[in-house]
Protein backbone atom coordinates (compact mmCIF):
# COMPACT_ATOMS: atom_id res chain seq x y z
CA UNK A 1 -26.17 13.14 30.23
CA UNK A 2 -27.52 10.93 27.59
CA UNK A 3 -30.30 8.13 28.24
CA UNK A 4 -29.39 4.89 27.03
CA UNK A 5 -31.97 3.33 28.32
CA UNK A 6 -34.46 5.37 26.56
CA UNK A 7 -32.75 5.30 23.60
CA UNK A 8 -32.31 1.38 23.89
CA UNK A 9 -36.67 1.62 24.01
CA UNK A 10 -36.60 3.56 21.25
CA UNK A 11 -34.67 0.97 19.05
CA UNK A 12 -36.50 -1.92 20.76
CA UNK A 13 -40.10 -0.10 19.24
CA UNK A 14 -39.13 1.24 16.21
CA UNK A 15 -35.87 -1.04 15.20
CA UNK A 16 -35.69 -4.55 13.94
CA UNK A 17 -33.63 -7.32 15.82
CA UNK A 18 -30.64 -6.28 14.27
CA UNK A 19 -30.52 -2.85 15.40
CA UNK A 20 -31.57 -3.92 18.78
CA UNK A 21 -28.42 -5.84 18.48
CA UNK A 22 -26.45 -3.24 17.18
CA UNK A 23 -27.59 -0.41 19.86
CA UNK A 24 -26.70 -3.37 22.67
CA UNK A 25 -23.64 -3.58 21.89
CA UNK A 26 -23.05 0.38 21.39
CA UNK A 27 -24.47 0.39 25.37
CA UNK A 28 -21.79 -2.13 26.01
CA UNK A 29 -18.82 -0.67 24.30
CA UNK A 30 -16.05 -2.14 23.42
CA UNK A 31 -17.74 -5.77 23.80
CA UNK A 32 -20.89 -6.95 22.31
CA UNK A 33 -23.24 -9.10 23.99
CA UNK A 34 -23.96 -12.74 21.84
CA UNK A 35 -26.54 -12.05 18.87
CA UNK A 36 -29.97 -13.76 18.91
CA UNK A 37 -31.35 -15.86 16.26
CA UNK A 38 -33.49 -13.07 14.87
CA UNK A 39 -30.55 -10.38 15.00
CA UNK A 40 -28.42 -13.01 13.05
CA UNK A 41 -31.30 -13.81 10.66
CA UNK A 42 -31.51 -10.30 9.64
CA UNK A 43 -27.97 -10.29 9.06
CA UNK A 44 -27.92 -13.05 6.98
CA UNK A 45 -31.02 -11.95 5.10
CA UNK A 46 -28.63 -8.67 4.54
CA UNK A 47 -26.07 -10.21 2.80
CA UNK A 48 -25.30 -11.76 -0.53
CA UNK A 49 -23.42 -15.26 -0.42
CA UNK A 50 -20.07 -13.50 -0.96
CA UNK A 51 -19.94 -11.18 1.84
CA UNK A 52 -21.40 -8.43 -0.07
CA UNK A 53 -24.47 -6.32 0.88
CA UNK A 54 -27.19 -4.79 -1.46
CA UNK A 55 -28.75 -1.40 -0.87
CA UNK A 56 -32.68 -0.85 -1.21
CA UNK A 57 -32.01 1.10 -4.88
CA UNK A 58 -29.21 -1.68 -6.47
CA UNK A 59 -31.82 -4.36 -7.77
CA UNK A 60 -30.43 -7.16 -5.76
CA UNK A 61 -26.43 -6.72 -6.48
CA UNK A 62 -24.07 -5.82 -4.36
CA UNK A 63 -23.04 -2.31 -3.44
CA UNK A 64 -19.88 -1.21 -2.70
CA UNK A 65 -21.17 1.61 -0.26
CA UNK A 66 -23.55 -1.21 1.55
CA UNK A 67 -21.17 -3.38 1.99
CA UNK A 68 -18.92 -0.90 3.75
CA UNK A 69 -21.60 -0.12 5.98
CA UNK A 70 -21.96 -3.79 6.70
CA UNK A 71 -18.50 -4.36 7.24
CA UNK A 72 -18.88 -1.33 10.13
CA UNK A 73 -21.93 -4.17 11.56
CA UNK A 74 -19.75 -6.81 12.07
CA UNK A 75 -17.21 -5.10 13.83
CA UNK A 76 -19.85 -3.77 15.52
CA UNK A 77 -21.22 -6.76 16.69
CA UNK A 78 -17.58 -8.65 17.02
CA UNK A 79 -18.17 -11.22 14.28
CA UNK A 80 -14.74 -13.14 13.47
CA UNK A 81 -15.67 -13.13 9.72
CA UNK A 82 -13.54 -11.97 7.10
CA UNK A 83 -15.54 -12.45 3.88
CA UNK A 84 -17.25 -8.42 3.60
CA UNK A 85 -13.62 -7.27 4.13
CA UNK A 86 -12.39 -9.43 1.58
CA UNK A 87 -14.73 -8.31 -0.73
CA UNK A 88 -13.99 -5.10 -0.47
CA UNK A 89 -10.29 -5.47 -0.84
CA UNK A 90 -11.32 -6.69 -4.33
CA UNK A 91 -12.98 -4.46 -5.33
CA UNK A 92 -10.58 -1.68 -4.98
CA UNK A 93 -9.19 -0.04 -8.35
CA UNK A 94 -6.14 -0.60 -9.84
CA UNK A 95 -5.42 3.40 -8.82
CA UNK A 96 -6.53 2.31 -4.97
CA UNK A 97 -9.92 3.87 -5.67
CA UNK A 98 -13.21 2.34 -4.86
CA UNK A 99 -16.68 3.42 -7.44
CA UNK A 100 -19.80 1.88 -6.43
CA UNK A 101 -20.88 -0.86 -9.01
CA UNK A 102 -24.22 -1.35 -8.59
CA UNK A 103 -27.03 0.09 -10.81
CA UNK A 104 -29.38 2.96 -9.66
CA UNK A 105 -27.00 4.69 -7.52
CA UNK A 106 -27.96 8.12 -5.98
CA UNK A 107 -26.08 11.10 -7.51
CA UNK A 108 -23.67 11.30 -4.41
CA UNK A 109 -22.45 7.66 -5.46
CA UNK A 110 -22.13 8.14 -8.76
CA UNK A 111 -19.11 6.77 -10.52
CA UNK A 112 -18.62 9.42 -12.73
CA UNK A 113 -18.74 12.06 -10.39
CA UNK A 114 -14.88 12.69 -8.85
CA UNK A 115 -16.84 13.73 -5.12
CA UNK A 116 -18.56 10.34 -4.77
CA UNK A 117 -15.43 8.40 -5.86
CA UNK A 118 -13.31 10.41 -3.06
CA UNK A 119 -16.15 10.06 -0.82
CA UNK A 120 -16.55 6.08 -1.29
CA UNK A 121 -12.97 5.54 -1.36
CA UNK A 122 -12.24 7.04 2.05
CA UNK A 123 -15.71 5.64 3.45
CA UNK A 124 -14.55 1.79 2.39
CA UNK A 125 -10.49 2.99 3.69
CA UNK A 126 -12.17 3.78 7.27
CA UNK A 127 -14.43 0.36 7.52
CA UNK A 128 -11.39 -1.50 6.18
CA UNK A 129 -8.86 0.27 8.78
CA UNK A 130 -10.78 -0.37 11.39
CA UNK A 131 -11.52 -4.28 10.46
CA UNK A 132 -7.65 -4.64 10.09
CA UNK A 133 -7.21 -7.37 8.36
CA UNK A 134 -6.31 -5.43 4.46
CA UNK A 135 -3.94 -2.43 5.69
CA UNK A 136 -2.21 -2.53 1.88
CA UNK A 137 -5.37 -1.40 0.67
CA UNK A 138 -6.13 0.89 2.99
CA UNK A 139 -2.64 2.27 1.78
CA UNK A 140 -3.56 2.19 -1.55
CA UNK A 141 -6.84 4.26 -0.76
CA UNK A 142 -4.86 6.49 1.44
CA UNK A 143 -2.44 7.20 -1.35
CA UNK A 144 -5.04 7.68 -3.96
CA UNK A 145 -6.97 10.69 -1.66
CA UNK A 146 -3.65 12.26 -0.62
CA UNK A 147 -3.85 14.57 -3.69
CA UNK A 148 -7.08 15.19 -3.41
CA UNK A 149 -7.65 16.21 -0.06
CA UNK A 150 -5.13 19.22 -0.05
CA UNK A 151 -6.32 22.89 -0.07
CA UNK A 152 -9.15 22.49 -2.44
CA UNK A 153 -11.94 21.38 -0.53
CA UNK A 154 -14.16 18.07 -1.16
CA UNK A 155 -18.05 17.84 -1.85
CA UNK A 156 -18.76 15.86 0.84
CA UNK A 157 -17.49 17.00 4.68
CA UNK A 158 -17.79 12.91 5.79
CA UNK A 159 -15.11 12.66 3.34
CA UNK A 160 -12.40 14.54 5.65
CA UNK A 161 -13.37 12.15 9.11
CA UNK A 162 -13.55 8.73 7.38
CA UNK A 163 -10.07 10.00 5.77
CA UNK A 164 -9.01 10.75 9.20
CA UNK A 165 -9.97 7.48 10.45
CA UNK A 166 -8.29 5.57 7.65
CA UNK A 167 -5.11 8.15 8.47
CA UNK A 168 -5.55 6.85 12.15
CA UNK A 169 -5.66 3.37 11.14
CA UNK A 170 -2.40 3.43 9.60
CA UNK A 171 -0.76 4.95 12.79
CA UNK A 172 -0.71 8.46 11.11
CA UNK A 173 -2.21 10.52 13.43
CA UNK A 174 -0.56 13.86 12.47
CA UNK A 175 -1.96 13.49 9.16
CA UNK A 176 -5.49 12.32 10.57
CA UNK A 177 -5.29 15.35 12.33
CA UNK A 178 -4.72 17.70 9.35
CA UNK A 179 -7.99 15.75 7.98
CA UNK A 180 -9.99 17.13 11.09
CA UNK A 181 -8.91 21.05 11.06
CA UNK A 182 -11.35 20.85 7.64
CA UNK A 183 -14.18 19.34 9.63
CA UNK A 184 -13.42 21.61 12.60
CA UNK A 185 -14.74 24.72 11.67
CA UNK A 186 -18.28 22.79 10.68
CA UNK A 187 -18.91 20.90 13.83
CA UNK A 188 -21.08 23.61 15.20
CA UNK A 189 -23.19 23.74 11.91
CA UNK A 190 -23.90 19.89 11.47
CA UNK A 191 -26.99 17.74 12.61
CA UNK A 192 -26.99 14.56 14.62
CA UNK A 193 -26.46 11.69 11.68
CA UNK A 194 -22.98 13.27 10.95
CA UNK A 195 -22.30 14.40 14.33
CA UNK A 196 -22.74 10.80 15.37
CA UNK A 197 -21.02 9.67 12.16
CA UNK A 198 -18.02 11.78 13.46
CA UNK A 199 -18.19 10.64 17.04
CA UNK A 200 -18.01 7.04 15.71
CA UNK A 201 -15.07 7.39 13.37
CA UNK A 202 -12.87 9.54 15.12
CA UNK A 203 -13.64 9.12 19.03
CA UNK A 204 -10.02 9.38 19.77
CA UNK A 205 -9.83 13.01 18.15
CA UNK A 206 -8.79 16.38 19.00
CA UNK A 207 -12.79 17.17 17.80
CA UNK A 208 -14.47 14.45 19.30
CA UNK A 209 -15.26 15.76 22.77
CA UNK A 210 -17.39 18.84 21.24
CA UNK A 211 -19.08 16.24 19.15
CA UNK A 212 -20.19 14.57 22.05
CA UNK A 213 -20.85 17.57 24.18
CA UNK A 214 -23.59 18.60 21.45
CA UNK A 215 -24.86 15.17 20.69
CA UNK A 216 -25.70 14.49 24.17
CA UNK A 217 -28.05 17.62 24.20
CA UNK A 218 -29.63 16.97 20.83
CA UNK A 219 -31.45 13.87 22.44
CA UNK A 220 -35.47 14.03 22.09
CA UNK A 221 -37.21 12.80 25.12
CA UNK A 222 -38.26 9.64 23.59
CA UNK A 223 -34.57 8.46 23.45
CA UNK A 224 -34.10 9.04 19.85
CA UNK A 225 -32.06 11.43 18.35
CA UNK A 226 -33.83 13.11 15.11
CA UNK A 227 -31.93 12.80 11.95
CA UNK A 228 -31.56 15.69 9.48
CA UNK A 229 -32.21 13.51 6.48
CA UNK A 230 -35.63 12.84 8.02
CA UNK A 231 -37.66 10.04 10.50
CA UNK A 232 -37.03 7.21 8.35
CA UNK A 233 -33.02 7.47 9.40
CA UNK A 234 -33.65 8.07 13.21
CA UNK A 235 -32.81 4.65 14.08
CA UNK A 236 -30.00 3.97 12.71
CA UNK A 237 -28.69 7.95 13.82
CA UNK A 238 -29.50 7.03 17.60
CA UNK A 239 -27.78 3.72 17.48
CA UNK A 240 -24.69 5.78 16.27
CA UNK A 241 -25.20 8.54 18.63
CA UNK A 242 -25.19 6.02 21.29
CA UNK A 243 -22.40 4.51 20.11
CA UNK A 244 -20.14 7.80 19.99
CA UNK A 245 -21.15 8.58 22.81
CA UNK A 246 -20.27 5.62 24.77
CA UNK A 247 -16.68 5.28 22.75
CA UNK A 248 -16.15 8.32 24.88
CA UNK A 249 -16.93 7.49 27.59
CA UNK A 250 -14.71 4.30 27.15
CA UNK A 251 -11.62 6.54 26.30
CA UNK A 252 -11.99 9.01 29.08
CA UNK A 253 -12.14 5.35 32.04
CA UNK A 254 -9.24 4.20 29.97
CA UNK A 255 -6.97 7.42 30.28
């Protein structure tokens, strides 16, 4: 069985205030405890006066994949705040696609590269399902990755569960489903940061209880759990891991 406590340590020595909010409230699942100055400083200190977030590469602008991500922080942390999702829901193409904007993205953002566009589009269609408040364009998304998520497969395996989730979020689950038999056959094979990314996005799935089964044994005995991307993205990989971990554990009281 996982530690939260010793993960919880972890965050509280290596983490800022923020994550030490956000791994709290994972602990807590599904409420969050009340943030403290410092959490909500860091926030704020996160985010442009829009809503928007910037990423450490997009020279101060906003970026379309950061603010996804902090859309998933204020859900995380219960915030009744609208202004990231609404954002996002204006930033989505014409064709119910979503490019990241800012300058200097990495290669697996790229705009120009059909992978990252499919990727980003079903990343912001599972932060935006799960905030609830823009379901037309998480339609929109939804129809714009149909065609592309057949029988070829994508460049990016996150692609298929945040697809799932955004599935999910419509009240689709048969096609969610169909998302996950891709994703399936990987689980084995994947490291903790997606495992956890999985557990987090699809807790309610026919997958998600051997995702937590082999995240709860990848836990290093000083409460982290070790990222495959490298140290610097062990934080944020245990508070996720904690979090998956306790949405099951949430699901399986509530059956």
């Amino acid at each position: 069985m996982a530690d939260y406590n010793l993960a919880r340590a972890y965050i509280a020595a290596h983490g800022d205030p923020l994550e030490l909010a956000r791994i709290d409230a994972a602990i807590s699942y599904p409420e969050a405890p009340a943030l403290s100055a410092a959490a909500r400083d860091v926030l704020r200190d996160g985010r442009l006066p829009d809503g928007a977030a910037q990423a450490p590469w997009s020279a101060g602008t906003a970026s379309i994949e950061s603010t996804a991500s902090m859309l998933g922080i204020v859900d995380e942390l219960k915030l009744d705040e609208d202004a990231t999702a609404d954002y996002l829901a204006r930033a989505q193409g014409e064709d119910g696609s979503f490019v990241e904007t800012a300058p200097g993205a990495p290669q697996w953002l790229a705009r120009d590269e059909p992978d990252a566009v499919i990727f980003l589009t079903a990343y912001v269609a599972h932060r935006l399902g799960r905030h609830g408040k823009h379901g037309d364009a998480v339609y929109r998304a939804v129809d714009f990755l149909a065609p592309h998520l057949g029988s070829m497969p994508v460049g990016y395996l996150p692609t298929y569960w945040y697809a799932a989730s955004a599935y999910a979020a419509l009240g689709d689950l048969p096609s969610a489903e169909a998302m996950l038999t891709k994703v399936a056959p990987d689980v084995e094979d994947i490291g903790p940061t997606a495992l956890a990314s999985l557990g987090c996005a699809v807790g309610w799935s026919s997958v998600a209880s051997g995702v937590r089964f082999r995240l709860t044994w990848r836990q290093e005995p000083d409460g982290r759990w070790a990222s495959e991307h490298g140290t610097p993205a062990d934080v944020v990989t245990t508070i996720e891991a904690t979090r998956a971990l306790a949405i099951g554990s949430y699901l399986e009281r509530d059956q």
